[in-house]
N, C-alpha and C. Protein backbone atom coordinates (compact mmCIF):
# COMPACT_ATOMS: atom_id res chain seq x y z
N UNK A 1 25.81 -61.25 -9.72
CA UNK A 1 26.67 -62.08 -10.57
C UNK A 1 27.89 -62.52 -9.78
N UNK A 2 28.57 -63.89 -9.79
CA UNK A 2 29.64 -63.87 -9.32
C UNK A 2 30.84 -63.41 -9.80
N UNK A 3 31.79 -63.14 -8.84
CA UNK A 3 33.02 -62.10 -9.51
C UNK A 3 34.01 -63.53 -8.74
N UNK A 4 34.16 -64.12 -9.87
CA UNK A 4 35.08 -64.96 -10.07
C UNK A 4 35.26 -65.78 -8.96
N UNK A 5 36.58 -66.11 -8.17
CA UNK A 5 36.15 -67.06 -6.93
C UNK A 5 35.97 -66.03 -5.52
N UNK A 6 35.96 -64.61 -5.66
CA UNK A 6 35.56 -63.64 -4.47
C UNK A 6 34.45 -63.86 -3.64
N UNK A 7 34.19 -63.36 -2.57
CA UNK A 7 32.84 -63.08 -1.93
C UNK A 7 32.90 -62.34 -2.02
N UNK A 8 31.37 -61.65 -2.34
CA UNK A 8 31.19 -60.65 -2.36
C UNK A 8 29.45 -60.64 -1.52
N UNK A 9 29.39 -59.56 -0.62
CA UNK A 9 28.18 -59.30 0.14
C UNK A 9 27.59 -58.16 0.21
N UNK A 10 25.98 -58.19 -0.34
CA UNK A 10 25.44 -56.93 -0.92
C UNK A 10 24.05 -57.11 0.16
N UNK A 11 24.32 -55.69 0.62
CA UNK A 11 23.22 -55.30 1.62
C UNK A 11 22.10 -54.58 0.83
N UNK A 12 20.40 -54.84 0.60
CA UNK A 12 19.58 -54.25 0.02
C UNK A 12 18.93 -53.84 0.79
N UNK A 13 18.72 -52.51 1.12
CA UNK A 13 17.48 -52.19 1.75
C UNK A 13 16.63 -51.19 0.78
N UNK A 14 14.81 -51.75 0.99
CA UNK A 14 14.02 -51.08 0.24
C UNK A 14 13.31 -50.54 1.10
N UNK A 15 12.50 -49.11 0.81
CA UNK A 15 12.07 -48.19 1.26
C UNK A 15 10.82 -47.62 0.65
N UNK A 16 9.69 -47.34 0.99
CA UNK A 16 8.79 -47.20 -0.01
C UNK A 16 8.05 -45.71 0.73
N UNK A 17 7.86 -44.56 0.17
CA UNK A 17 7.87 -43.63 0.61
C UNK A 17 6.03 -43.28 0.23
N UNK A 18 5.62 -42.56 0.93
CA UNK A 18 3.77 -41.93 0.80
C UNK A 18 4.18 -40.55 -0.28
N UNK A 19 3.39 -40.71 -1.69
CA UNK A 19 3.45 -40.10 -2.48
C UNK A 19 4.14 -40.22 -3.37
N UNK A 20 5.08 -41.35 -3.51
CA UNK A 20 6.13 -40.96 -4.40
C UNK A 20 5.82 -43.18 -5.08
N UNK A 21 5.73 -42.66 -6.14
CA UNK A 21 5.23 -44.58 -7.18
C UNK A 21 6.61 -44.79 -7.11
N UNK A 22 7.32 -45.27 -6.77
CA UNK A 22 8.38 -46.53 -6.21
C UNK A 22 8.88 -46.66 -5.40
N UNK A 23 10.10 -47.43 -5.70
CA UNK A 23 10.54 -47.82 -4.72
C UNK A 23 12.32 -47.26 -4.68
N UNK A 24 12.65 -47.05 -3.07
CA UNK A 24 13.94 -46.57 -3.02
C UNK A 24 14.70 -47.63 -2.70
N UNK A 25 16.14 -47.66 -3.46
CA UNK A 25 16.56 -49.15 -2.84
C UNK A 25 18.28 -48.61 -2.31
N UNK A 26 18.80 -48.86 -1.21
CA UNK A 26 19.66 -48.14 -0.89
C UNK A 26 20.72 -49.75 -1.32
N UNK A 27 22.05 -49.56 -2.03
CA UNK A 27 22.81 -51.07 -1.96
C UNK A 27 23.90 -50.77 -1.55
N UNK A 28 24.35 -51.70 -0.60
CA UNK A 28 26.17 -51.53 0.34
C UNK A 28 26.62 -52.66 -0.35
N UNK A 29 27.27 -52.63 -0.96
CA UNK A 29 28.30 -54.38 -1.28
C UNK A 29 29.55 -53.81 -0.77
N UNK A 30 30.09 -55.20 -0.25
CA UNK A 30 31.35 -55.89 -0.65
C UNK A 30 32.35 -56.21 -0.85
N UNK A 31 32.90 -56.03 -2.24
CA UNK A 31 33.50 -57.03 -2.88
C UNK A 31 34.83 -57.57 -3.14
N UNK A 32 35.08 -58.91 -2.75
CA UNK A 32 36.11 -59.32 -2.27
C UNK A 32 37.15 -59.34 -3.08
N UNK A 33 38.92 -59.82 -3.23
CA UNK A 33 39.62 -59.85 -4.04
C UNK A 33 39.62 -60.89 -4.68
N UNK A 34 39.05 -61.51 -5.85
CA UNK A 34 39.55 -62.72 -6.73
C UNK A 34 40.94 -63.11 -6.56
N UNK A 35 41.28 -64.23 -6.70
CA UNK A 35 42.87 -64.51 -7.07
C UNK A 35 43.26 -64.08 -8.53
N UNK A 36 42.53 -64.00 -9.32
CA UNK A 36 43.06 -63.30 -10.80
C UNK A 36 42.03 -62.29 -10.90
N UNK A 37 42.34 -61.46 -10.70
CA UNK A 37 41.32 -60.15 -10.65
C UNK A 37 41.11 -59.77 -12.50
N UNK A 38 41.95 -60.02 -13.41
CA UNK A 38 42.38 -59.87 -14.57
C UNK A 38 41.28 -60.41 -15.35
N UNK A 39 40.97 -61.93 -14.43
CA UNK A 39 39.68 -62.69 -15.35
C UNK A 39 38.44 -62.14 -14.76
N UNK A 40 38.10 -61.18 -14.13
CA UNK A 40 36.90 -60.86 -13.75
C UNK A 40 36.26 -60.09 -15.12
N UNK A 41 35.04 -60.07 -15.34
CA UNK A 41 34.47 -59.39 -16.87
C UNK A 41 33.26 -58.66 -16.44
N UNK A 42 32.10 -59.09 -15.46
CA UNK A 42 30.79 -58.44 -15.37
C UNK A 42 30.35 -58.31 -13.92
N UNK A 43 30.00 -57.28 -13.24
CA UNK A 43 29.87 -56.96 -12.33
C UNK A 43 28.11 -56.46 -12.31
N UNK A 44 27.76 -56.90 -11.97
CA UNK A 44 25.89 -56.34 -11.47
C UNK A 44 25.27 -56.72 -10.27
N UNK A 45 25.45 -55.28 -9.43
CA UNK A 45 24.56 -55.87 -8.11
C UNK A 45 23.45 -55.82 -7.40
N UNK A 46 22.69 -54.77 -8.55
CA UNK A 46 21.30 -54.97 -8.63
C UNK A 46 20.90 -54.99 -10.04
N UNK A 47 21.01 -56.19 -10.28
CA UNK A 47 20.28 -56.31 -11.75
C UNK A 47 18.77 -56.17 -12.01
N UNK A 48 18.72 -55.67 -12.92
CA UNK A 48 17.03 -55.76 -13.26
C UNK A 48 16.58 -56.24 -14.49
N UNK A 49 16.05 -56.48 -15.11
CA UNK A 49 15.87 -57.65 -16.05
C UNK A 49 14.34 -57.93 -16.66
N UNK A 50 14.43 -57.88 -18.18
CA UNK A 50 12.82 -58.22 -18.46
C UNK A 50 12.44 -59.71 -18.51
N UNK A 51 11.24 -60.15 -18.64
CA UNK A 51 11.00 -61.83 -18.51
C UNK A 51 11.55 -61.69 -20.38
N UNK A 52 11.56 -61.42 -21.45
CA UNK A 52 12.17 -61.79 -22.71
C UNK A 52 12.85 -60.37 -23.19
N UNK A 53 13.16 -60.17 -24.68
CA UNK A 53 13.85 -58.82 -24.69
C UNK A 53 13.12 -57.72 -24.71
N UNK A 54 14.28 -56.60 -25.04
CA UNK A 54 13.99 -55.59 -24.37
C UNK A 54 13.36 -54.49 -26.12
N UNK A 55 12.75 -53.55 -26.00
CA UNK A 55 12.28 -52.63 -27.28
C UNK A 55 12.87 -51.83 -27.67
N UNK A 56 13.00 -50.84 -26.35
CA UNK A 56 14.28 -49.49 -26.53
C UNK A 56 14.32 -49.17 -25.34
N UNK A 57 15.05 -48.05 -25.08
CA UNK A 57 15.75 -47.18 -24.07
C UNK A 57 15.53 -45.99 -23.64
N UNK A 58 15.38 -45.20 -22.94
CA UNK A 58 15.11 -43.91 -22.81
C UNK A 58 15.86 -43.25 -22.06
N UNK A 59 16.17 -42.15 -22.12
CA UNK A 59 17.02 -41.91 -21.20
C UNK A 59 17.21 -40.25 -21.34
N UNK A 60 17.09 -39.10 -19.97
CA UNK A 60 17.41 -37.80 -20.04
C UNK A 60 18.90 -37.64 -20.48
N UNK A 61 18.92 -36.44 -21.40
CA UNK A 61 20.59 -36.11 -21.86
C UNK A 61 21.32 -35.28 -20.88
N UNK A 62 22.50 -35.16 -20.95
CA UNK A 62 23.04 -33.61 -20.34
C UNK A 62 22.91 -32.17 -20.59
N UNK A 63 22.54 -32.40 -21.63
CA UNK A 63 21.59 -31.41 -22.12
C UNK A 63 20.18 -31.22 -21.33
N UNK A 64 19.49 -31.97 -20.89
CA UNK A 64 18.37 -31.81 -20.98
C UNK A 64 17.22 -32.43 -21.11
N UNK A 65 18.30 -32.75 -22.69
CA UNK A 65 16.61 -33.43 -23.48
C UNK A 65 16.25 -34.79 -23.00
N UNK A 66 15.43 -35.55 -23.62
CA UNK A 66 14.47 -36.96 -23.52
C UNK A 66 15.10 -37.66 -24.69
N UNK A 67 15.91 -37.99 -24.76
CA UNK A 67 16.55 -38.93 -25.83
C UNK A 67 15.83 -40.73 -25.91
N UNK A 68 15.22 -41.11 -26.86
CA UNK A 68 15.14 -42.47 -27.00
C UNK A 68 15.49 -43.54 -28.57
N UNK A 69 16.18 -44.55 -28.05
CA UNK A 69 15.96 -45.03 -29.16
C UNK A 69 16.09 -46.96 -28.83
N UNK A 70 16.10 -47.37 -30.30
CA UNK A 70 15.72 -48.93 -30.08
C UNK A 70 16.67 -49.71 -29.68
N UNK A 71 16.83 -50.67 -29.06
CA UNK A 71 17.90 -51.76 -28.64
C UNK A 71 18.67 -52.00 -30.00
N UNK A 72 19.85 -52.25 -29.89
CA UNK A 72 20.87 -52.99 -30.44
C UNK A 72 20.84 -54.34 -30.80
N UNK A 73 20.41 -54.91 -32.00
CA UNK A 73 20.46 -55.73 -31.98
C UNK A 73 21.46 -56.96 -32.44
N UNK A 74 22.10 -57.50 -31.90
CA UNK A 74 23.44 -58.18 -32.39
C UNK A 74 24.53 -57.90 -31.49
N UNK A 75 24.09 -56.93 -30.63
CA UNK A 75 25.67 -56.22 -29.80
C UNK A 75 25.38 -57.31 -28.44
N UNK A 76 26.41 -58.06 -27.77
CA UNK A 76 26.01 -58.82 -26.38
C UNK A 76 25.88 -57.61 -25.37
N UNK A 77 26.78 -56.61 -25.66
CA UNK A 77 26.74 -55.71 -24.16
C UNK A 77 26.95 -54.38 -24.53
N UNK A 78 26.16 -53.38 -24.31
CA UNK A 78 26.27 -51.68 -24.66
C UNK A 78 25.98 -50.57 -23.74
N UNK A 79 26.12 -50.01 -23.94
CA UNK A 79 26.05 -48.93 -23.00
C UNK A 79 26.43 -47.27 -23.66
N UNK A 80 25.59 -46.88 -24.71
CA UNK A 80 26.03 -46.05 -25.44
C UNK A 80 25.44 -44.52 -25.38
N UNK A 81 24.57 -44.85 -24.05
CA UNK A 81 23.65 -43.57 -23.93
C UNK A 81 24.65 -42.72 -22.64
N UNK A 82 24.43 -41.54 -22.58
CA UNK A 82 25.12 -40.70 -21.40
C UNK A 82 23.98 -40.45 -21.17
N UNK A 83 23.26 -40.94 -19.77
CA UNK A 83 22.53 -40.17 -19.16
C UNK A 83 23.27 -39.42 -18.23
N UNK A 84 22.19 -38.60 -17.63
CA UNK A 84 21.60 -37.89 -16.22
C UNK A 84 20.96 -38.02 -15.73
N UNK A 85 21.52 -38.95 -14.32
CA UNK A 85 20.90 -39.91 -13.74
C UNK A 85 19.82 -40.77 -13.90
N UNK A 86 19.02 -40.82 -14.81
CA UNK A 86 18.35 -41.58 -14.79
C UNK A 86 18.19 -42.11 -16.28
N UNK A 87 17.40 -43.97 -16.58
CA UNK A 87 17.11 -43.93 -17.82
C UNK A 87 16.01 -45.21 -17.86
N UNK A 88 14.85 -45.65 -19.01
CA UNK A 88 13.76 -46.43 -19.01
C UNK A 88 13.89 -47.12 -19.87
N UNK A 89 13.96 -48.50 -19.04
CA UNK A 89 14.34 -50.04 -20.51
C UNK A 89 12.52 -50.45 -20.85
N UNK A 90 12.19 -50.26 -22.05
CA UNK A 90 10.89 -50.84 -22.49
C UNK A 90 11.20 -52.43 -22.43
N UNK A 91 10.19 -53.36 -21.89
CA UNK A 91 10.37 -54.56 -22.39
C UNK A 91 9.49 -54.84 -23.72
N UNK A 92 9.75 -56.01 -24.21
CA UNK A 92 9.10 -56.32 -25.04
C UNK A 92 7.45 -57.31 -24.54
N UNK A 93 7.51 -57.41 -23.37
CA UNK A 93 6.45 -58.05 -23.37
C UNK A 93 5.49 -56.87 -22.07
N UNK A 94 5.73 -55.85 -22.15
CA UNK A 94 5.11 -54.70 -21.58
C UNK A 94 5.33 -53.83 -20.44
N UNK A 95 6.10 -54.07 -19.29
CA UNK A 95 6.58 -53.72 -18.58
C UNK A 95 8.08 -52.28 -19.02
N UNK A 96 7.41 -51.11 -18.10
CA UNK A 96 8.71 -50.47 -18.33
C UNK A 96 9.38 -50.19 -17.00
N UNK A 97 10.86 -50.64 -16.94
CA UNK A 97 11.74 -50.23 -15.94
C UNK A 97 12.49 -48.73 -16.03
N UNK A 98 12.09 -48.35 -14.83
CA UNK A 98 12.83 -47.13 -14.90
C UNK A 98 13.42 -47.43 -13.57
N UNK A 99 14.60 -46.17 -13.82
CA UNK A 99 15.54 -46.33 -12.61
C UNK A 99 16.43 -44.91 -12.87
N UNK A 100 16.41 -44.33 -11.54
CA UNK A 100 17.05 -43.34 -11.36
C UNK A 100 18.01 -43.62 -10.35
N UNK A 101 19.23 -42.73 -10.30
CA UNK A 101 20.34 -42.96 -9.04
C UNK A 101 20.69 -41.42 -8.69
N UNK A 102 20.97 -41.53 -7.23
CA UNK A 102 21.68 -40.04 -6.84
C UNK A 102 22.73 -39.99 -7.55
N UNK A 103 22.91 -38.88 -8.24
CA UNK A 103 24.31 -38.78 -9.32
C UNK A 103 25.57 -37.95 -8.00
N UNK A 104 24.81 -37.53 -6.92
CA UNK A 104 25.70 -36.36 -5.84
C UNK A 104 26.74 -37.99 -5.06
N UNK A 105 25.97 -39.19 -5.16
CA UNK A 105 26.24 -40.44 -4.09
C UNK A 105 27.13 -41.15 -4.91
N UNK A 106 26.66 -41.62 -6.33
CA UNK A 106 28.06 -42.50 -7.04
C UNK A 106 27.60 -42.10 -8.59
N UNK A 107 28.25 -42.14 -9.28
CA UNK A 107 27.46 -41.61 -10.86
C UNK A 107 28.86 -41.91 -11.03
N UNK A 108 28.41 -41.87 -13.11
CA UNK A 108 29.14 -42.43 -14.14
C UNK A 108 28.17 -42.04 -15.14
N UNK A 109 28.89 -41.24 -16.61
CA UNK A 109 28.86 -41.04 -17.43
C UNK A 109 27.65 -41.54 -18.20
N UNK A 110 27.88 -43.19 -18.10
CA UNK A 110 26.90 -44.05 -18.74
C UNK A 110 27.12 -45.06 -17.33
N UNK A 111 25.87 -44.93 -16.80
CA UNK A 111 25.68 -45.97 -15.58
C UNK A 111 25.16 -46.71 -15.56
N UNK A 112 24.29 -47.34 -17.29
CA UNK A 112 23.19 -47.89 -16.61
C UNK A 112 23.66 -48.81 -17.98
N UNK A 113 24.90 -50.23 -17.91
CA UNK A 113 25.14 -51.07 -19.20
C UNK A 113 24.21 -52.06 -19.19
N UNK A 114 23.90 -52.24 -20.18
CA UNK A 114 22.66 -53.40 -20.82
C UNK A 114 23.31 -54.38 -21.34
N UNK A 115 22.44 -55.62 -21.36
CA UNK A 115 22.83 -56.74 -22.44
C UNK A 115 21.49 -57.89 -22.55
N UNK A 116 21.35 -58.66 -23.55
CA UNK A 116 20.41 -59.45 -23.61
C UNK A 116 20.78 -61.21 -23.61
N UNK A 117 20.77 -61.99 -22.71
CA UNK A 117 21.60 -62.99 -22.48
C UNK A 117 20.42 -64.18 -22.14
N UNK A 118 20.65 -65.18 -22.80
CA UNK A 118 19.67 -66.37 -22.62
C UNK A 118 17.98 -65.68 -22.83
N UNK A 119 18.22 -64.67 -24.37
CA UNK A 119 16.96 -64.67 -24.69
C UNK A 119 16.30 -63.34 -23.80
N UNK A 120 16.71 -62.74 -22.46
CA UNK A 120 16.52 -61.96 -21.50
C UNK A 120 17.29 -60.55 -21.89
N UNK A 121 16.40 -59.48 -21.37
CA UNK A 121 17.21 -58.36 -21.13
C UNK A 121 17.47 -57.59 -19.85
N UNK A 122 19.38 -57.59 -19.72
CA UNK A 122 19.54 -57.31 -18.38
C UNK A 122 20.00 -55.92 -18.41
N UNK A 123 19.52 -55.18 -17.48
CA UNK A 123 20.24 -53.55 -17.17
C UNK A 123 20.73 -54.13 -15.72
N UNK A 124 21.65 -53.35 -15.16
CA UNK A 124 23.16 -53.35 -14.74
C UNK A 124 23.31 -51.89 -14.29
N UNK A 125 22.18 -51.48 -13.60
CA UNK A 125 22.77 -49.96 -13.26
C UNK A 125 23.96 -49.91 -11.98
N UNK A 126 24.66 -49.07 -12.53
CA UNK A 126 26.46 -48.52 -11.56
C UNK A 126 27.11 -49.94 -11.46
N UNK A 127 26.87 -50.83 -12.70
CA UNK A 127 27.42 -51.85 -12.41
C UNK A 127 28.43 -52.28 -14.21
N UNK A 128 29.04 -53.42 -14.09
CA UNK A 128 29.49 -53.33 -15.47
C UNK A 128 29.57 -54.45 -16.12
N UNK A 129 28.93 -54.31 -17.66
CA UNK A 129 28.72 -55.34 -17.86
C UNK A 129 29.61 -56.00 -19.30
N UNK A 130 29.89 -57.01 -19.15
CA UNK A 130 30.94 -57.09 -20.78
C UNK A 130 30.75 -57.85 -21.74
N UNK A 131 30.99 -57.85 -22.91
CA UNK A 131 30.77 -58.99 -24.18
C UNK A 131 31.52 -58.94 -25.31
N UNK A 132 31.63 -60.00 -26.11
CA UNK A 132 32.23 -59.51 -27.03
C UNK A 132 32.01 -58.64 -28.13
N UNK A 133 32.72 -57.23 -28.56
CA UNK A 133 32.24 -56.35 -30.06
C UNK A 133 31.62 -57.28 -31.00
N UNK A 134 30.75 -56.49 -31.85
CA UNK A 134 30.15 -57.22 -32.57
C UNK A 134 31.69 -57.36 -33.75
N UNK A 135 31.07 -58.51 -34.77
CA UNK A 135 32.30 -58.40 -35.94
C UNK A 135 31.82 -58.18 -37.31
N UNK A 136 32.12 -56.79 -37.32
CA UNK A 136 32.03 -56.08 -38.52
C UNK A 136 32.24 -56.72 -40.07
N UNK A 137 32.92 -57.61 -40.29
CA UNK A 137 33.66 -58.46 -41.21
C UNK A 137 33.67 -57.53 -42.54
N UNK A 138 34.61 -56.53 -42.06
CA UNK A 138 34.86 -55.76 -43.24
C UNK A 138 35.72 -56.51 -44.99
N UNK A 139 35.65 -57.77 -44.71
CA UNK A 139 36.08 -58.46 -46.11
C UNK A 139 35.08 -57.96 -47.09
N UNK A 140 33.20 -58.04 -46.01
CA UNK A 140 32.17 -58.01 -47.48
C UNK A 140 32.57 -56.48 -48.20
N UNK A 141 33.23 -56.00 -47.35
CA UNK A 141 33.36 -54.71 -48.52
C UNK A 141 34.33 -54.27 -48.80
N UNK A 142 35.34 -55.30 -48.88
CA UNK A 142 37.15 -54.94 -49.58
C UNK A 142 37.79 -54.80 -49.13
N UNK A 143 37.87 -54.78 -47.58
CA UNK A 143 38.53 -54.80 -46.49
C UNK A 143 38.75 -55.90 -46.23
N UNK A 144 40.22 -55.79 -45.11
CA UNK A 144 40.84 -57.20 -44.78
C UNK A 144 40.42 -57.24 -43.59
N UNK A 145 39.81 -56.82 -42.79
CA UNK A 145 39.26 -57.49 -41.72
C UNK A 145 40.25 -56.96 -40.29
N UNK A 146 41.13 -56.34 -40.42
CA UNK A 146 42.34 -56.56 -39.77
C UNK A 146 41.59 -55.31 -38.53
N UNK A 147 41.21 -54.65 -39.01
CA UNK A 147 40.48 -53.38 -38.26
C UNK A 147 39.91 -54.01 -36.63
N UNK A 148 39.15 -55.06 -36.72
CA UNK A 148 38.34 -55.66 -35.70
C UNK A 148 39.36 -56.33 -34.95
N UNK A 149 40.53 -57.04 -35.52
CA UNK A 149 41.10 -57.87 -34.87
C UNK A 149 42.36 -57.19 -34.29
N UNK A 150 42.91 -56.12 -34.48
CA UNK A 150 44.15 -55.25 -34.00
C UNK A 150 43.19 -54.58 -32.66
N UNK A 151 42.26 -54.11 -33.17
CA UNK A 151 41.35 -53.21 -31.94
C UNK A 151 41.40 -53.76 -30.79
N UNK A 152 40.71 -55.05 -30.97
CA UNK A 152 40.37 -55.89 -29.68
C UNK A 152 41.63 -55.78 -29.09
N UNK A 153 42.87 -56.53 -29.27
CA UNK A 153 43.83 -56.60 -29.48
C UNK A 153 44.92 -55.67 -28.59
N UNK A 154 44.98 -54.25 -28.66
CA UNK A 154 45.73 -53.49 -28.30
C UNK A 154 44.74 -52.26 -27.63
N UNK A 155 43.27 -52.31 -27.93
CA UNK A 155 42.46 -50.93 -27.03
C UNK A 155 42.12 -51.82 -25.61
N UNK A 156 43.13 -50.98 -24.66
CA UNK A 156 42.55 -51.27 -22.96
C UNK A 156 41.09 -50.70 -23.04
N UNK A 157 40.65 -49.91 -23.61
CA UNK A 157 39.10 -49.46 -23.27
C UNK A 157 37.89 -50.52 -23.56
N UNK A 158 38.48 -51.65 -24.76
CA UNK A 158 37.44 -52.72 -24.87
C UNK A 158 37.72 -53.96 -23.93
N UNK A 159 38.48 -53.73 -22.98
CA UNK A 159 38.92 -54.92 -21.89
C UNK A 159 37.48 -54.13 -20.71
N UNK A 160 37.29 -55.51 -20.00
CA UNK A 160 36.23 -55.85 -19.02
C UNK A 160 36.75 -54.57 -18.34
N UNK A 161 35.85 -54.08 -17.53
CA UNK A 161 36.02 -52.71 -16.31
C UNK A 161 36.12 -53.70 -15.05
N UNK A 162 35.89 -54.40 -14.51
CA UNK A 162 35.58 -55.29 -13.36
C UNK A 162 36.27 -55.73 -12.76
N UNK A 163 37.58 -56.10 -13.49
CA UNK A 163 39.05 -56.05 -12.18
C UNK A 163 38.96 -54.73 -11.64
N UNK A 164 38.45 -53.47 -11.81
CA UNK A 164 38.79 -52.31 -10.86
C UNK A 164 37.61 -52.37 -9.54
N UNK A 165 36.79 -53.74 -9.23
CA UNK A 165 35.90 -53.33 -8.50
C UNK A 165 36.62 -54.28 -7.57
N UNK A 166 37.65 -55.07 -7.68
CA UNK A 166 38.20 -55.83 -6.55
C UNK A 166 38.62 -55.11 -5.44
N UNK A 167 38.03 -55.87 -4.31
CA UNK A 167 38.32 -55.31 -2.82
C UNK A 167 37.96 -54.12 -2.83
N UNK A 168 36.72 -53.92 -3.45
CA UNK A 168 35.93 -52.28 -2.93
C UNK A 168 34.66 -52.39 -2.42
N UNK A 169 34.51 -50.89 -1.44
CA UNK A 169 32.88 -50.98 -1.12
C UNK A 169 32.62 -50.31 -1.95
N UNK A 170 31.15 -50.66 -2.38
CA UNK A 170 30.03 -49.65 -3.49
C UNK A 170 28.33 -49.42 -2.55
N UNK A 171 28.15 -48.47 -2.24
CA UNK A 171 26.95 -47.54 -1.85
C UNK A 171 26.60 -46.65 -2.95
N UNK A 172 24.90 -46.83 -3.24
CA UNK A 172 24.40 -46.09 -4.11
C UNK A 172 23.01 -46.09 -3.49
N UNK A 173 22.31 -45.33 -4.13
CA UNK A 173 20.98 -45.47 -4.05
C UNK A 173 20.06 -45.37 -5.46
N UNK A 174 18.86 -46.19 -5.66
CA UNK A 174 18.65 -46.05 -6.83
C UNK A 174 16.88 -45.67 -6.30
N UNK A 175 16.00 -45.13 -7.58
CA UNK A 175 14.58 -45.10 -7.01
C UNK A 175 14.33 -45.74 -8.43
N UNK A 176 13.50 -47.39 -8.35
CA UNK A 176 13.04 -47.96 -9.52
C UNK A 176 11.38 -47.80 -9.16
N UNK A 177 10.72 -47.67 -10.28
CA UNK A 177 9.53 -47.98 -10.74
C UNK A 177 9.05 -48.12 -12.14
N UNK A 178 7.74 -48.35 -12.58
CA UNK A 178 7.47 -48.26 -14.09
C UNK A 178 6.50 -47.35 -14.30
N UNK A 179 5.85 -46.11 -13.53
CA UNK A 179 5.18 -44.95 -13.66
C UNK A 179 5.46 -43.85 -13.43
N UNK A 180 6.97 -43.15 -13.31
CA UNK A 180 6.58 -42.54 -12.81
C UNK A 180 7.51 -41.64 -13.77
N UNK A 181 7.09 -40.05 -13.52
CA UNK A 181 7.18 -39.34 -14.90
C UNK A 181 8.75 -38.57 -14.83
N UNK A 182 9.36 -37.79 -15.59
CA UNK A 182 10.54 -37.26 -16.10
C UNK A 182 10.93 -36.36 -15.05
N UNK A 183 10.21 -35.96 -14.12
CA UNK A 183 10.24 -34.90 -13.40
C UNK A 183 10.36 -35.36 -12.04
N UNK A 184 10.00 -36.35 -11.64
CA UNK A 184 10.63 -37.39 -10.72
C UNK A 184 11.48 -38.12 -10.66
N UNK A 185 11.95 -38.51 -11.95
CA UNK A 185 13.03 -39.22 -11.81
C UNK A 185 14.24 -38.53 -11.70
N UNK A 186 14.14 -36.97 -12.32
CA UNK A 186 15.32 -36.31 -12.41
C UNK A 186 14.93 -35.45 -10.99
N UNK A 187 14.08 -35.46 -10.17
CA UNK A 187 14.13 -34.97 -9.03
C UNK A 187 15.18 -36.21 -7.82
N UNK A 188 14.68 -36.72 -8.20
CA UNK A 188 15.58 -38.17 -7.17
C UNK A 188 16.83 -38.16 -7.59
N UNK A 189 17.77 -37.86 -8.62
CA UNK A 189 18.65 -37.94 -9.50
C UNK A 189 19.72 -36.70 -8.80
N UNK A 190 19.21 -35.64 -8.56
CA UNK A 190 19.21 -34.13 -8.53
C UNK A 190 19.00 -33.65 -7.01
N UNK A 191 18.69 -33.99 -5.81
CA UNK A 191 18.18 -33.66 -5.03
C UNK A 191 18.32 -32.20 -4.54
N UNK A 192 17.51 -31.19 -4.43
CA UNK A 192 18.20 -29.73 -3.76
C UNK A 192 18.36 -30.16 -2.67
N UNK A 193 19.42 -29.27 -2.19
CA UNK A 193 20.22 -28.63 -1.51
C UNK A 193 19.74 -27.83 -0.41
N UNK A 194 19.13 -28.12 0.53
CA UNK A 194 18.61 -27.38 1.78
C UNK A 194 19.62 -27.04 2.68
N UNK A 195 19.43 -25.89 2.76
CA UNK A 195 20.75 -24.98 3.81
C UNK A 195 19.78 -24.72 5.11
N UNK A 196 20.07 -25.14 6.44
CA UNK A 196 19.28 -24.83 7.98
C UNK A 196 20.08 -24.18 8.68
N UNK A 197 19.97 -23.03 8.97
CA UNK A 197 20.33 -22.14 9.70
C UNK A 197 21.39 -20.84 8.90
N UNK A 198 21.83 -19.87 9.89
CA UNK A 198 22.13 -19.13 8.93
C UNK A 198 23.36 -19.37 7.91
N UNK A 199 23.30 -18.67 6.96
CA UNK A 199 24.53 -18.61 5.42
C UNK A 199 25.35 -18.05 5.81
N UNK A 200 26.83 -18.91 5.78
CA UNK A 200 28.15 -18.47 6.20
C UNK A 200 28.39 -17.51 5.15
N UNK A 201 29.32 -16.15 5.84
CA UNK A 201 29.69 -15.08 4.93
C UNK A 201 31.20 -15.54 4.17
C-alpha cells in the first residue's frame, strides 16, 4: 500500500523447505518519512487477499485453544482476535489462507488486521490496517447518538497506527500456506530453542 508521498522498499524473499506444505517468506521494508506522517492510515506489506469475501477466521488463543468465528459484517477494518502467532482467513469462494509469524522476531497482540474493500478480503499480517467504526445510531433506541461521535472524537486508540511506522525498518518472517495443520503452524510461530555445546553454570 502506499504510505502517503514516502518510499518505501520491501525486500521478499521466499523459501520453500522439503517436508514442510508452504511457504517461508522472510520481509525487510523500508519505510520512508511522509511529509505529514499524521495523514498516513494503512500500512500492509505483505498483503494477502481472497479473489471475493472472506467466511470466518481462525485463529490459536493464548490460552491454547482453536478459537473461530464469522467475519464482521459491516465493520471496514477489525482486528479483534488475539492470536498466538498464527491465524486462518476462510474465503468465500474456497481457498484457506493461513499464516503464521515468528512471535520471538516481531509479534503483536493482534497481528493479523483484516478488512474487506472493493468487494475483496484483505489480511494485513504485522501490518495495520484502518477504517471507519461502524455507526451504531443509538437514536433507534432513545439515545442521542452523541456516544459514537465524542468517541471518535477524543479516543487516540481509534486514530490510524501508521504514522508510528514512519522512517522504520520492519523484518519478520511469516510461513503461509492453505494445508497445513495446528501443530505446524504453532511450531513455526514457537520455534525451540537449541542450546550447542555445554550449559553455562
Amino acid at each position: 500500500m502506499p504510505f502517503c508521498d514516502a518510499e518505501v522498499r520491501v525486500a521478499v524473499d521466499r523459501s520453500v523447505f522439503a517436508g514442510l506444505n508452504g511457504v517461508v517468506v522472510q520481509i525487510t521494508a523500508d519505510v520512508g518519512s511522509p511529509s505529514d506522517p499524521e495523514n498516513a492510515e494503512s500500512i500492509a506489506l505483505s498483503p494477502l487477499s481472497c479473489a471475493g469475501p472472506a467466511a470466518s477466521i481462525a485463529w490459536q488463543s493464548f490460552g491454547g485453544s482453536l478459537r473461530q468465528r464469522p467475519v464482521r459484517a459491516g465493520a471496514e477494518t477489525w482486528n479483534g482476535q488475539a492470536a498466538d502467532g498464527w491465524v486462518a482467513l476462510q474465503c468465500t469462494d474456497g481457498p484457506l489462507l493461513q499464516v503464521s509469524h515468528q512471535v520471538s522476531q516481531r509479534s503483536s497482540l493482534a497481528f493479523a488486521p483484516f478488512a474487506e474493500q472493493g468487494g475483496k478480503a484483505l489480511l494485513a499480517p504485522l501490518g495495520t490496517l484502518w477504517g471507519d467504526s461502524p455507526w451504531h445510531d443509538a437514536r433507534r433506541t432513545g439515545g442521542l447518538g452523541l456516544g459514537d461521535t465524542v468517541t471518535a472524537l477524543v479516543g487516540a486508540q481509534f486514530r490510524p497506527a501508521a504514522p508510528d511506522w514512519s522512517a522504520r525498518q520492519v523484518r519478520y518472517r511469516l510461513l503461509l500456506g492453505q494445508d497445513l495443520d495446528p501443530g505446524t503452524l504453532d511450531l513455526f510461530a514457537h520455534p525451540p530453542l537449541v542450546l550447542v555445546g555445554s550449559a553455562p553454570l
